[in-house]
N, C-alpha and C. Protein backbone atom coordinates (compact mmCIF):
# COMPACT_ATOMS: atom_id res chain seq x y z
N UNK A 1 -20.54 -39.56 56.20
CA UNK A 1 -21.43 -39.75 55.08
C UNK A 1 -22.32 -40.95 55.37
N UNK A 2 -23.43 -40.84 54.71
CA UNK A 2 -24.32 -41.71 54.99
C UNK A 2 -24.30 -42.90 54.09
N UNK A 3 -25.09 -44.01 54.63
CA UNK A 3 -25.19 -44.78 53.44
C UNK A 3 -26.18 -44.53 52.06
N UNK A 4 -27.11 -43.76 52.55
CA UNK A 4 -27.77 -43.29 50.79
C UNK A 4 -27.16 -42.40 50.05
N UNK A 5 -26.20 -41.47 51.02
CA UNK A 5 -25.26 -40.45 50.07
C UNK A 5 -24.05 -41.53 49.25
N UNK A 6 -23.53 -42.31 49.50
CA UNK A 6 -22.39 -43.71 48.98
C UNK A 6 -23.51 -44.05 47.86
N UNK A 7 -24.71 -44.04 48.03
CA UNK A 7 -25.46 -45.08 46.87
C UNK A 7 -25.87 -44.40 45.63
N UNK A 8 -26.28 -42.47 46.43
CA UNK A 8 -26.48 -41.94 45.47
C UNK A 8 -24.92 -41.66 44.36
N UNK A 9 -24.19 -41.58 45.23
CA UNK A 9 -22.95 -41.11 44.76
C UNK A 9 -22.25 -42.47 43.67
N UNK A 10 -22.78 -43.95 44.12
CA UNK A 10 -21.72 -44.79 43.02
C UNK A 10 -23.71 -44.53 42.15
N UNK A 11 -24.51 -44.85 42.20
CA UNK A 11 -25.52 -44.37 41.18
C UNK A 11 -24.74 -43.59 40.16
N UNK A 12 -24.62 -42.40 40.46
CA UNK A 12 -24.00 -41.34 39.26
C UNK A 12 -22.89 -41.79 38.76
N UNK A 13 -22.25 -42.30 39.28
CA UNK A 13 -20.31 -42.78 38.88
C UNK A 13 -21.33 -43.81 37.48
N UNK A 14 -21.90 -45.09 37.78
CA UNK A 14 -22.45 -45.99 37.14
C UNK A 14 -22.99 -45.00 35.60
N UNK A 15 -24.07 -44.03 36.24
CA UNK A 15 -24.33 -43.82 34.95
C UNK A 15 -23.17 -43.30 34.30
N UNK A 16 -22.76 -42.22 34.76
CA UNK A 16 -21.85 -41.72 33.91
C UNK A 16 -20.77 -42.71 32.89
N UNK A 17 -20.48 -44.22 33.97
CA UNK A 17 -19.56 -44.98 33.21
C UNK A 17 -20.66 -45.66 32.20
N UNK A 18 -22.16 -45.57 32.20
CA UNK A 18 -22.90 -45.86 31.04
C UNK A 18 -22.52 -44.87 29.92
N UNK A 19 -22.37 -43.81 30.36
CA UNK A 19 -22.37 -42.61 29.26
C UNK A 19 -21.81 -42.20 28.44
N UNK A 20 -20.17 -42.73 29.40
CA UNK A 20 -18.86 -42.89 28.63
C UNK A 20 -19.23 -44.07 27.64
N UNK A 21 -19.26 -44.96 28.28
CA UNK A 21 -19.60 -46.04 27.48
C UNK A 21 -20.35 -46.09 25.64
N UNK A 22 -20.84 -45.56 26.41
CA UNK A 22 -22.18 -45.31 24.96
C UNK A 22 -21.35 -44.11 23.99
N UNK A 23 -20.86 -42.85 24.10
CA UNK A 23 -19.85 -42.34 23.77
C UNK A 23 -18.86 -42.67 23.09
N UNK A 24 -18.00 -44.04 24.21
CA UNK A 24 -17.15 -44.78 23.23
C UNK A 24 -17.12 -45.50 22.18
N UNK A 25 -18.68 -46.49 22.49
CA UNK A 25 -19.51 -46.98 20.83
C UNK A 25 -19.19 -46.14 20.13
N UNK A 26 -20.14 -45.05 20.41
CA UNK A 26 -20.08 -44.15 19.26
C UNK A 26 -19.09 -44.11 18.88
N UNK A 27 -17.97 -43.37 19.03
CA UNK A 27 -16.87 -43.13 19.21
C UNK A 27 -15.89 -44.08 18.10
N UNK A 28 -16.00 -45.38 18.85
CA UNK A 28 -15.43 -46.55 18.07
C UNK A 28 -15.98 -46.86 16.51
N UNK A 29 -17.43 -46.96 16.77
CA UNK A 29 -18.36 -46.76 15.88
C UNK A 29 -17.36 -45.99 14.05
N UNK A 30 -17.71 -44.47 14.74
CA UNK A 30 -17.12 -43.35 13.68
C UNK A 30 -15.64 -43.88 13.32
N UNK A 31 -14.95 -44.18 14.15
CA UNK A 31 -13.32 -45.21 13.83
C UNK A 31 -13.69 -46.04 13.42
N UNK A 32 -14.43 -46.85 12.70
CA UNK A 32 -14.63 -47.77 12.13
C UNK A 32 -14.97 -47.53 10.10
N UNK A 33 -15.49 -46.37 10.80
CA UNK A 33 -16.00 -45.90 9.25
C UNK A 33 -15.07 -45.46 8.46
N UNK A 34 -14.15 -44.61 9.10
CA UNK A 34 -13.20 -43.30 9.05
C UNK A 34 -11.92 -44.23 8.10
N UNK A 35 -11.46 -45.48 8.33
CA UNK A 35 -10.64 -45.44 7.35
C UNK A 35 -10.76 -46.43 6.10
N UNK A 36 -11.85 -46.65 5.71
CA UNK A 36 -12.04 -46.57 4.33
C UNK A 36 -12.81 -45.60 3.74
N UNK A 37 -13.26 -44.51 4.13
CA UNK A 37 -13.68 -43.05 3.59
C UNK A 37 -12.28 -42.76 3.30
N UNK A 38 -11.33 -42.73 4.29
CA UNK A 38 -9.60 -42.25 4.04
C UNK A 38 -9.29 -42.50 2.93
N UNK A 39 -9.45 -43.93 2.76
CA UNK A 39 -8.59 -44.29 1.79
C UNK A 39 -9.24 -43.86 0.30
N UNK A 40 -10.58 -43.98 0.66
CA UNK A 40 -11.12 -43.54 -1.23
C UNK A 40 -10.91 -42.04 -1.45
N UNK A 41 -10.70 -41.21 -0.25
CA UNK A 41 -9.96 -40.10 -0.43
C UNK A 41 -8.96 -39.68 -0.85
N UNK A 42 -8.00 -40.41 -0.30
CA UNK A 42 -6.68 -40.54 -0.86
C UNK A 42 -6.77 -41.21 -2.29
N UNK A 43 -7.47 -42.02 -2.69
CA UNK A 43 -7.12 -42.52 -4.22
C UNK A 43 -8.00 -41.13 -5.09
N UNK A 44 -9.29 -40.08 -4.55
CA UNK A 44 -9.45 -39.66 -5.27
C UNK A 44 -8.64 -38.05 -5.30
N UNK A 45 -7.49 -38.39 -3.94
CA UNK A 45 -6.58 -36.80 -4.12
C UNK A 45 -5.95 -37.25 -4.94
N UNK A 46 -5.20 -38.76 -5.49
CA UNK A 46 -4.14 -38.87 -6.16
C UNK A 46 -4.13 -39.02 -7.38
N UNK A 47 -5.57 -39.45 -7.63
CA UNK A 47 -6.17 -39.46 -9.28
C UNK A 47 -6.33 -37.70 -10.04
N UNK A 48 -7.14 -36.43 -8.41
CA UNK A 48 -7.32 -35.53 -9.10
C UNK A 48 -5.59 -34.52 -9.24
N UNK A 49 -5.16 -35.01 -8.54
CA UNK A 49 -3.36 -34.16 -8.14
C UNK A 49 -3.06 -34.76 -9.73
N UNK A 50 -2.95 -36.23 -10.06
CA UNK A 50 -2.44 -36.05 -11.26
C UNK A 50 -2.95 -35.70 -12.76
N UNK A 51 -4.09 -34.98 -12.32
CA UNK A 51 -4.67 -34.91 -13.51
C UNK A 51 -4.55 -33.43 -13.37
N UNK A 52 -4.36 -33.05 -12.13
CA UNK A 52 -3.76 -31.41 -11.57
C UNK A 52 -2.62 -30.76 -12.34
N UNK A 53 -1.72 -32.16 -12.28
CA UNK A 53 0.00 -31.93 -12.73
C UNK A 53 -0.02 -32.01 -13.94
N UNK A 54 -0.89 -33.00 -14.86
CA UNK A 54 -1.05 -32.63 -16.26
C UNK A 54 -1.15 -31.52 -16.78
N UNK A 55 -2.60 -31.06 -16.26
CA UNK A 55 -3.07 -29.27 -16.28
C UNK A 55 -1.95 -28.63 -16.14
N UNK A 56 -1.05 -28.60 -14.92
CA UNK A 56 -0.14 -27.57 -15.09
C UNK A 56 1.07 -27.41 -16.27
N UNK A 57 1.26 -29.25 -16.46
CA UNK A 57 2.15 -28.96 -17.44
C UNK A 57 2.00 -28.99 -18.54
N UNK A 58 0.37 -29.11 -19.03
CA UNK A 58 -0.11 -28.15 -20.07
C UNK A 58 0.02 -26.27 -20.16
N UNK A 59 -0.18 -26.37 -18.94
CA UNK A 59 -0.30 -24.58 -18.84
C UNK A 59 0.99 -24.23 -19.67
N UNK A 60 1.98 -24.71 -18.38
CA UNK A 60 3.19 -24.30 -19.03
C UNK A 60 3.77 -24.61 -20.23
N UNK A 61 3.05 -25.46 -20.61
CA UNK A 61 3.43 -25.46 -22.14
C UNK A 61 2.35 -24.19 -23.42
N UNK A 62 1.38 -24.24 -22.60
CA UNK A 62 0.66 -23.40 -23.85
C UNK A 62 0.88 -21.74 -23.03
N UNK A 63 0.93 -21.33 -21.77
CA UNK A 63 1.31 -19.94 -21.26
C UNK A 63 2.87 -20.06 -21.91
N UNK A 64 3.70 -20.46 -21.52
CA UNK A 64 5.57 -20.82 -21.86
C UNK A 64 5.83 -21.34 -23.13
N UNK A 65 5.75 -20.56 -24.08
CA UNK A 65 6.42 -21.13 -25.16
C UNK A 65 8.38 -21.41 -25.47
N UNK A 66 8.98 -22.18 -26.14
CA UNK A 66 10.02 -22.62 -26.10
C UNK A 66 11.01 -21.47 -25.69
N UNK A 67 11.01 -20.53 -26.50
CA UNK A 67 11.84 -19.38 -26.48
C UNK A 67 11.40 -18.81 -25.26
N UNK A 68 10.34 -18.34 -24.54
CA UNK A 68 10.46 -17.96 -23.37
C UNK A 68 11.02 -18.71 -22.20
N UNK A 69 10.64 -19.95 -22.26
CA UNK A 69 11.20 -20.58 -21.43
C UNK A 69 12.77 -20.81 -21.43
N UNK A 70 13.34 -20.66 -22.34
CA UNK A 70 15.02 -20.77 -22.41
C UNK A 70 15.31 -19.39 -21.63
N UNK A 71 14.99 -18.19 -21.96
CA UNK A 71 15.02 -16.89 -21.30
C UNK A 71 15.09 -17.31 -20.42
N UNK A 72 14.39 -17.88 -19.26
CA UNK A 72 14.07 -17.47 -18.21
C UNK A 72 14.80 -18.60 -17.59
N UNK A 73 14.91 -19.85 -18.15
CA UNK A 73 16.36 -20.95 -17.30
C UNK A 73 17.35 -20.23 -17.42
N UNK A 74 18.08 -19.91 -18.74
CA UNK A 74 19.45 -19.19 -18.86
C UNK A 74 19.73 -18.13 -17.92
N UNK A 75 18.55 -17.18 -17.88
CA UNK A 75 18.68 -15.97 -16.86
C UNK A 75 19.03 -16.19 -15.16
N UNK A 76 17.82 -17.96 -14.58
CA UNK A 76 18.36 -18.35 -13.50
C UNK A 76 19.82 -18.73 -13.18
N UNK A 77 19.91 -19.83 -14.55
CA UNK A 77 21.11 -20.10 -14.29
C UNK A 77 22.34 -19.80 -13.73
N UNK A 78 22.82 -18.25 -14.17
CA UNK A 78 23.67 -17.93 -13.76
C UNK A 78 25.12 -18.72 -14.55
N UNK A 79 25.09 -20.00 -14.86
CA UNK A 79 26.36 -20.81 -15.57
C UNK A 79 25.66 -21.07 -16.79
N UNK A 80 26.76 -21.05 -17.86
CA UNK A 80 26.33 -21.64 -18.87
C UNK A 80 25.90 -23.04 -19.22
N UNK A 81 24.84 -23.20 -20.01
CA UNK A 81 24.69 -24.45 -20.27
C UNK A 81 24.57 -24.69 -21.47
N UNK A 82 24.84 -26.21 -21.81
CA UNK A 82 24.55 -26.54 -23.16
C UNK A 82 23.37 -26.64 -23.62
N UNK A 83 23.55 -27.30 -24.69
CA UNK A 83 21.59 -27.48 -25.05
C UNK A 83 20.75 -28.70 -24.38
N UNK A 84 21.66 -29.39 -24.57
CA UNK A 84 20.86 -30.82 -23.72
C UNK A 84 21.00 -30.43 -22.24
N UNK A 85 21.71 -29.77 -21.63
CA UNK A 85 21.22 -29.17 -19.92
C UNK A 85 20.25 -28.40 -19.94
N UNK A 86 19.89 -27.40 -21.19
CA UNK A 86 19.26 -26.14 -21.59
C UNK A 86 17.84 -27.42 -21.48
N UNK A 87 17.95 -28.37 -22.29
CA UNK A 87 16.76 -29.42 -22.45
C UNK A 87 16.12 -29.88 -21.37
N UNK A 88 17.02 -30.21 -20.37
CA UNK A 88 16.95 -31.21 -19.34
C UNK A 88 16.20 -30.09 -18.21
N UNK A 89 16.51 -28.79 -18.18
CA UNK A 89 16.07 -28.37 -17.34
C UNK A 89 14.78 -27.51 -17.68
N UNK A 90 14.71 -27.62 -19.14
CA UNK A 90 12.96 -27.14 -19.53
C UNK A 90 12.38 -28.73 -19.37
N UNK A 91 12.88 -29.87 -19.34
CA UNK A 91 11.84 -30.93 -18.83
C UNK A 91 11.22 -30.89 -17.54
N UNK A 92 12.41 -30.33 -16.45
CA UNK A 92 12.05 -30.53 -15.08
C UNK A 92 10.93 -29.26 -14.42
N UNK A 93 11.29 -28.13 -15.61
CA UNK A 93 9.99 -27.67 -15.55
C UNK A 93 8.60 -27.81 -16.19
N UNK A 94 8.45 -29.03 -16.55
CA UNK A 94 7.52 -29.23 -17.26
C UNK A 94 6.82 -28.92 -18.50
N UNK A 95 8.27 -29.04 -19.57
CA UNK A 95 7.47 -28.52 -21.06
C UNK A 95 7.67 -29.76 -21.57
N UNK A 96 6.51 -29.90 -22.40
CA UNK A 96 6.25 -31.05 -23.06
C UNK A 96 7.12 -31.14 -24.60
N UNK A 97 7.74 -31.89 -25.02
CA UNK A 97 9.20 -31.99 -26.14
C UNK A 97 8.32 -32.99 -27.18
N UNK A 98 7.40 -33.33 -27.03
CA UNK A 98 6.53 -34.68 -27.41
C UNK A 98 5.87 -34.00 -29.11
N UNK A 99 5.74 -33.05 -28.70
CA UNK A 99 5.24 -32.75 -30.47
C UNK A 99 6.55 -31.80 -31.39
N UNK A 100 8.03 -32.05 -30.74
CA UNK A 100 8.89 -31.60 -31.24
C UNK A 100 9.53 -32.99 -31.94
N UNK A 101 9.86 -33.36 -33.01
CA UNK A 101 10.43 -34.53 -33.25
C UNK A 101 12.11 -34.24 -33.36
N UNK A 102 12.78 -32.91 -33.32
CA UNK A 102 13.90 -32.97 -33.08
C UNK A 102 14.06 -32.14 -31.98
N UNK A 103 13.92 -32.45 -30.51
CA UNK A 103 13.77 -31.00 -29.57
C UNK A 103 15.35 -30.15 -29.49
N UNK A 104 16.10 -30.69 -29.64
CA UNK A 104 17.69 -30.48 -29.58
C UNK A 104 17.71 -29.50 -30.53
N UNK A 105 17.35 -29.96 -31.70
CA UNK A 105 17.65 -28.84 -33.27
C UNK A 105 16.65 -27.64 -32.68
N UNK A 106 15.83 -27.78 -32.00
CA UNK A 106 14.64 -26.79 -31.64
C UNK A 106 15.47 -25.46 -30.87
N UNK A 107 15.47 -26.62 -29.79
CA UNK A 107 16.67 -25.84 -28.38
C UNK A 107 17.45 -24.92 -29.65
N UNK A 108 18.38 -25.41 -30.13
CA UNK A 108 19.71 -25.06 -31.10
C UNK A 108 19.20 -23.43 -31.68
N UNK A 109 17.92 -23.45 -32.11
CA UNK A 109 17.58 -22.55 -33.25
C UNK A 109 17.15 -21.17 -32.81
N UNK A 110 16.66 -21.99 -31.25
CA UNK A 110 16.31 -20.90 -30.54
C UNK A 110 17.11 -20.50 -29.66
N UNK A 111 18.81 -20.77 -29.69
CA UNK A 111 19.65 -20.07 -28.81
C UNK A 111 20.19 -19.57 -30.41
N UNK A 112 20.57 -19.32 -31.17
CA UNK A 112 20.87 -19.00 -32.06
C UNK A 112 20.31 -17.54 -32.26
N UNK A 113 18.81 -17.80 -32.18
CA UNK A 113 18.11 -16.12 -32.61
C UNK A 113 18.64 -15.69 -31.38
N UNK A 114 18.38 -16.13 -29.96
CA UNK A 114 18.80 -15.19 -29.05
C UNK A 114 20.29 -14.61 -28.49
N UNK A 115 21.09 -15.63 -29.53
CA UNK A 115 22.61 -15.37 -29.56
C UNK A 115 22.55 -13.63 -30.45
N UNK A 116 21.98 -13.89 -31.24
CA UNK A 116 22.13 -12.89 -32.50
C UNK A 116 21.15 -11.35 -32.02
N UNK A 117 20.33 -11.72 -30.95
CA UNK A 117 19.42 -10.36 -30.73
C UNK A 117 20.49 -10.08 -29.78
N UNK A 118 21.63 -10.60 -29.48
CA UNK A 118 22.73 -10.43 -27.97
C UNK A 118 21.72 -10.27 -26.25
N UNK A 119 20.80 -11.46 -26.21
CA UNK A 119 20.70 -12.13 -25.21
C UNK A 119 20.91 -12.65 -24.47
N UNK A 120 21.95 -13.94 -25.15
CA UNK A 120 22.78 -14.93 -24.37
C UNK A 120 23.97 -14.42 -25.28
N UNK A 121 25.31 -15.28 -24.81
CA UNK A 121 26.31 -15.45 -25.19
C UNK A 121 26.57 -16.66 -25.40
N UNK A 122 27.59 -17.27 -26.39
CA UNK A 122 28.70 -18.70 -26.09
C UNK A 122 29.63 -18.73 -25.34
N UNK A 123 29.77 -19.39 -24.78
CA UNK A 123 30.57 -20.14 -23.82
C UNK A 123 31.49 -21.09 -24.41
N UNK A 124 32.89 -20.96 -24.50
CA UNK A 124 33.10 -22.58 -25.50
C UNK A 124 34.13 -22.60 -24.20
N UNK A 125 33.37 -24.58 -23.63
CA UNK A 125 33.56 -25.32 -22.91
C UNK A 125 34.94 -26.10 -23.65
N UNK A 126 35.86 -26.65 -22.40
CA UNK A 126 36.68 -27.92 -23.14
C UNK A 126 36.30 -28.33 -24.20
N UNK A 127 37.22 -28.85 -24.97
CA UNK A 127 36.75 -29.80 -25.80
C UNK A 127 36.39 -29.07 -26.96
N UNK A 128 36.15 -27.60 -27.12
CA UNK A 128 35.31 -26.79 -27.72
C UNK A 128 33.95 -26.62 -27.91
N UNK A 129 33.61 -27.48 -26.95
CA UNK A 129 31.98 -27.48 -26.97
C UNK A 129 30.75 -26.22 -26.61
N UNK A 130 29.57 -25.87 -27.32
CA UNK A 130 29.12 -24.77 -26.42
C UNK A 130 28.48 -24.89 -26.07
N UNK A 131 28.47 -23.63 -24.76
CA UNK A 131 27.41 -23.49 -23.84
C UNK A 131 26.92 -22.19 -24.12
N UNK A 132 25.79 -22.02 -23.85
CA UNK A 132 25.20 -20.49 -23.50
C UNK A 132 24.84 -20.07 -22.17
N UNK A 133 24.83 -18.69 -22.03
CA UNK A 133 24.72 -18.25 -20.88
C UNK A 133 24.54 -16.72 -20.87
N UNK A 134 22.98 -16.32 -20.20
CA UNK A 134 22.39 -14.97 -20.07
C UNK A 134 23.07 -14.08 -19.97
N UNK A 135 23.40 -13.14 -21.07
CA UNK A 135 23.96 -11.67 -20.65
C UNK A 135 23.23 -10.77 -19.31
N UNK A 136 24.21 -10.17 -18.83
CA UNK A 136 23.30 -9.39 -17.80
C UNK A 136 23.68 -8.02 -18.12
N UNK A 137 23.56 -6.92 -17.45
CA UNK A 137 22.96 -5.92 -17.39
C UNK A 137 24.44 -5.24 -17.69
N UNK A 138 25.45 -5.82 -16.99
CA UNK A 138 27.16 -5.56 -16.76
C UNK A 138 27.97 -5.76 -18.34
N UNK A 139 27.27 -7.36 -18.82
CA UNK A 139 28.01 -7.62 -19.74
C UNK A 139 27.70 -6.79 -20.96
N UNK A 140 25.87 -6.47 -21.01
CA UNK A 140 25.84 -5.36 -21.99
C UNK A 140 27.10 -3.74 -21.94
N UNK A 141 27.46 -3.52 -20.80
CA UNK A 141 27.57 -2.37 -20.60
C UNK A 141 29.21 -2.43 -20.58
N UNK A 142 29.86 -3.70 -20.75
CA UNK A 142 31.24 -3.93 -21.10
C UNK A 142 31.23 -4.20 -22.57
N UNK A 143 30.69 -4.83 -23.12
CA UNK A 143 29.88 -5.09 -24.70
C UNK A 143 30.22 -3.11 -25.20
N UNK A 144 29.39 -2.82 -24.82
CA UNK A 144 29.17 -0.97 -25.16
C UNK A 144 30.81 -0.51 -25.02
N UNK A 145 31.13 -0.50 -23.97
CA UNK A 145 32.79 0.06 -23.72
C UNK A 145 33.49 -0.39 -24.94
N UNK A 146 33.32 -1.58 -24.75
CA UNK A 146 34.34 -2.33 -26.30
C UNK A 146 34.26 -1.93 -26.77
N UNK A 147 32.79 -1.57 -27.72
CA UNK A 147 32.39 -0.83 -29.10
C UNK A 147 33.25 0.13 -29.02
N UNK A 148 33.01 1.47 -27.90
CA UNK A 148 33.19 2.62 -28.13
C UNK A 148 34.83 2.55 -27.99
N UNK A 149 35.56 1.74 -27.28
CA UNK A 149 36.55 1.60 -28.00
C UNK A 149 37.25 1.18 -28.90
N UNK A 150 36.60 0.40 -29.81
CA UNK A 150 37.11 0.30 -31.20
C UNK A 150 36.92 1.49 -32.15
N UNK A 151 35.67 2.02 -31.56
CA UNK A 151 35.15 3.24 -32.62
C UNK A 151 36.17 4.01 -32.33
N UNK A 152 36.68 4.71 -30.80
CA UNK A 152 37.95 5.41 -30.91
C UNK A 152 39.44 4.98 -31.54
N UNK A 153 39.85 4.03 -31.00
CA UNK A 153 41.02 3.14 -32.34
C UNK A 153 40.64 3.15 -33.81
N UNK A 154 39.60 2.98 -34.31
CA UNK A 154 39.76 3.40 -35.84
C UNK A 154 39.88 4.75 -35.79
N UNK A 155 38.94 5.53 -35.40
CA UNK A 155 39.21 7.72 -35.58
C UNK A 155 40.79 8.02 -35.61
N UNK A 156 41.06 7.23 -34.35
CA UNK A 156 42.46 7.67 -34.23
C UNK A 156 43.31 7.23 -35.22
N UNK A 157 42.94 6.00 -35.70
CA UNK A 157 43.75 4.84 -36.80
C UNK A 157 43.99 6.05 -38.35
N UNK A 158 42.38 6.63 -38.24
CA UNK A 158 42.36 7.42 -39.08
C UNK A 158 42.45 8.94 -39.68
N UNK A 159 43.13 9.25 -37.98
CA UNK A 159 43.91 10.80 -38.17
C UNK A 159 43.07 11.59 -37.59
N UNK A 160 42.06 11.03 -36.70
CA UNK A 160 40.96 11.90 -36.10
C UNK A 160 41.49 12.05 -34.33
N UNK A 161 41.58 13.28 -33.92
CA UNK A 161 41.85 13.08 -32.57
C UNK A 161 40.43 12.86 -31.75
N UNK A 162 40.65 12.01 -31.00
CA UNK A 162 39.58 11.64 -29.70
C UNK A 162 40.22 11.80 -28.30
N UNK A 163 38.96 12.58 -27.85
CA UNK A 163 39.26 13.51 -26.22
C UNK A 163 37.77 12.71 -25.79
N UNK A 164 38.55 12.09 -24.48
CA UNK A 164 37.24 11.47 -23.57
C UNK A 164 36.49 13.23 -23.46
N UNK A 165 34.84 12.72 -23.43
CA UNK A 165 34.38 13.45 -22.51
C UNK A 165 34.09 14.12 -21.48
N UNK A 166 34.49 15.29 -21.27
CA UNK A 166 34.28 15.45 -19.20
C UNK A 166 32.98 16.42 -19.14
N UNK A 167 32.48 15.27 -18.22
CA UNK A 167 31.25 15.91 -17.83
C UNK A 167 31.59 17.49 -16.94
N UNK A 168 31.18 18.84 -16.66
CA UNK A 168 31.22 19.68 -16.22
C UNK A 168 31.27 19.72 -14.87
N UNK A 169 30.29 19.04 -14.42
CA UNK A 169 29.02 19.18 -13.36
C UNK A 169 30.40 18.58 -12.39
N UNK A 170 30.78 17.12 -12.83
CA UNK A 170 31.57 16.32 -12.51
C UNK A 170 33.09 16.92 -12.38
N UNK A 171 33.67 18.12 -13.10
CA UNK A 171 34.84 18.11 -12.91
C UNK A 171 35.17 19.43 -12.11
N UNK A 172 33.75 19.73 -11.94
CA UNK A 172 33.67 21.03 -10.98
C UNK A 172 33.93 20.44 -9.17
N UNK A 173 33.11 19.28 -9.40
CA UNK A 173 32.83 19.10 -7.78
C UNK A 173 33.99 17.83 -7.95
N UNK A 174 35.13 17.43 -8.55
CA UNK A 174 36.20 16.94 -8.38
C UNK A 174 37.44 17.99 -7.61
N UNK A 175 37.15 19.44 -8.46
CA UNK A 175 37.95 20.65 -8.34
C UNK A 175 37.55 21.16 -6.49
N UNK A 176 36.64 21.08 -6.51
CA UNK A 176 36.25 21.52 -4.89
C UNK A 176 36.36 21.09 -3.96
N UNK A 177 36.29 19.57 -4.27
CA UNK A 177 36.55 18.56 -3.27
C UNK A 177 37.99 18.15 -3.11
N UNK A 178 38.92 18.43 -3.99
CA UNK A 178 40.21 18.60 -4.06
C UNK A 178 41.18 19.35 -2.61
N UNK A 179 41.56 18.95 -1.99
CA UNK A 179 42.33 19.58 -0.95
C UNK A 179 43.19 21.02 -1.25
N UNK A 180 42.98 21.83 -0.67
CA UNK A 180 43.87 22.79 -0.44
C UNK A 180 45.18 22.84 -0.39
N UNK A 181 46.09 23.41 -1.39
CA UNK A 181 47.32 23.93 -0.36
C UNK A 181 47.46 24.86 -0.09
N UNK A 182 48.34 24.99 1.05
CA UNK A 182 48.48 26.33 1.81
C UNK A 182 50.03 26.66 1.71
């Protein structure tokens, strides 16, 4: 290599380390700006998030009224709860108790109607204390059995004979499926 090819060759290296250079200003430049734009960002995500979380827990207070919202904890639940757990966990979903001046007697009135439409049930905890807790689909349908067996114990109580039902359909393909003897 020659010596003007070495000269042309650190020439270009030079500019280029101008280029970088100027680049990195820049560069540094925009990092300079970048974190106090951040930060008034962040104060205006955290001003609009909580004025976000208000909104929502307005929603849910004016979409979710009291009685729906017990429905739908009791139903998660799965265990019974009392009223002040029943309370505690419509707070954590965000219903507002603030224009209730007794929220407890509230809670109370409204497990009561839904005790009586046979929604929930009582639970009596130690102590005798109660809890409620969502009927499901089973307990209606053990609920029903009961009935229909008390309704048969009085008939009978009262000189009426009662013969379970047999379905046809059912005691045909019991009869068929029945093994052979030979």
């Amino acid at each position: 290599m020659s010596l003007t090819s070495y000269r042309r060759d650190l020439l270009a290296r030079k500019r280029e380390l101008a280029d970088l250079l100027r680049q990195r200003q820049k560069i540094d430049e925009k990092m300079a700006r970048l974190p106090p734009l951040i930060a008034h960002l962040e104060g205006l995500c955290r001003e609009l998030g909580d004025r976000a979380a208000k909104e929502r827990t307005t929603k849910v207070e004016l979409t979710t009224g009291l009685t729906e919202l017990a429905r739908v904890i009791l139903e998660e639940a799965f265990i019974p709860l009392s009223t002040s757990e029943l309370k505690q966990r419509m707070e954590a979903k965000g219903f507002d108790f603030s224009r209730y001046s007794n929220p407890l007697s509230s809670i109370h009135v409204v497990l009561q109607r839904l005790v009586k439409n046979r929604q929930v049930k009582v639970v009596l905890r130690k102590g005798g204390r109660k809890a409620y807790q969502w009927l499901t689909a089973i307990d209606h349908i053990q609920g029903l059995l009961e009935s229909m067996g008390k309704v048969a114990d009085r008939a009978q109580a009262q000189g009426v004979q009662v013969k379970p039902a047999v379905d046809q359909g059912s005691a045909a393909r019991s009869a068929s499926a029945a093994p052979k003897k030979n």
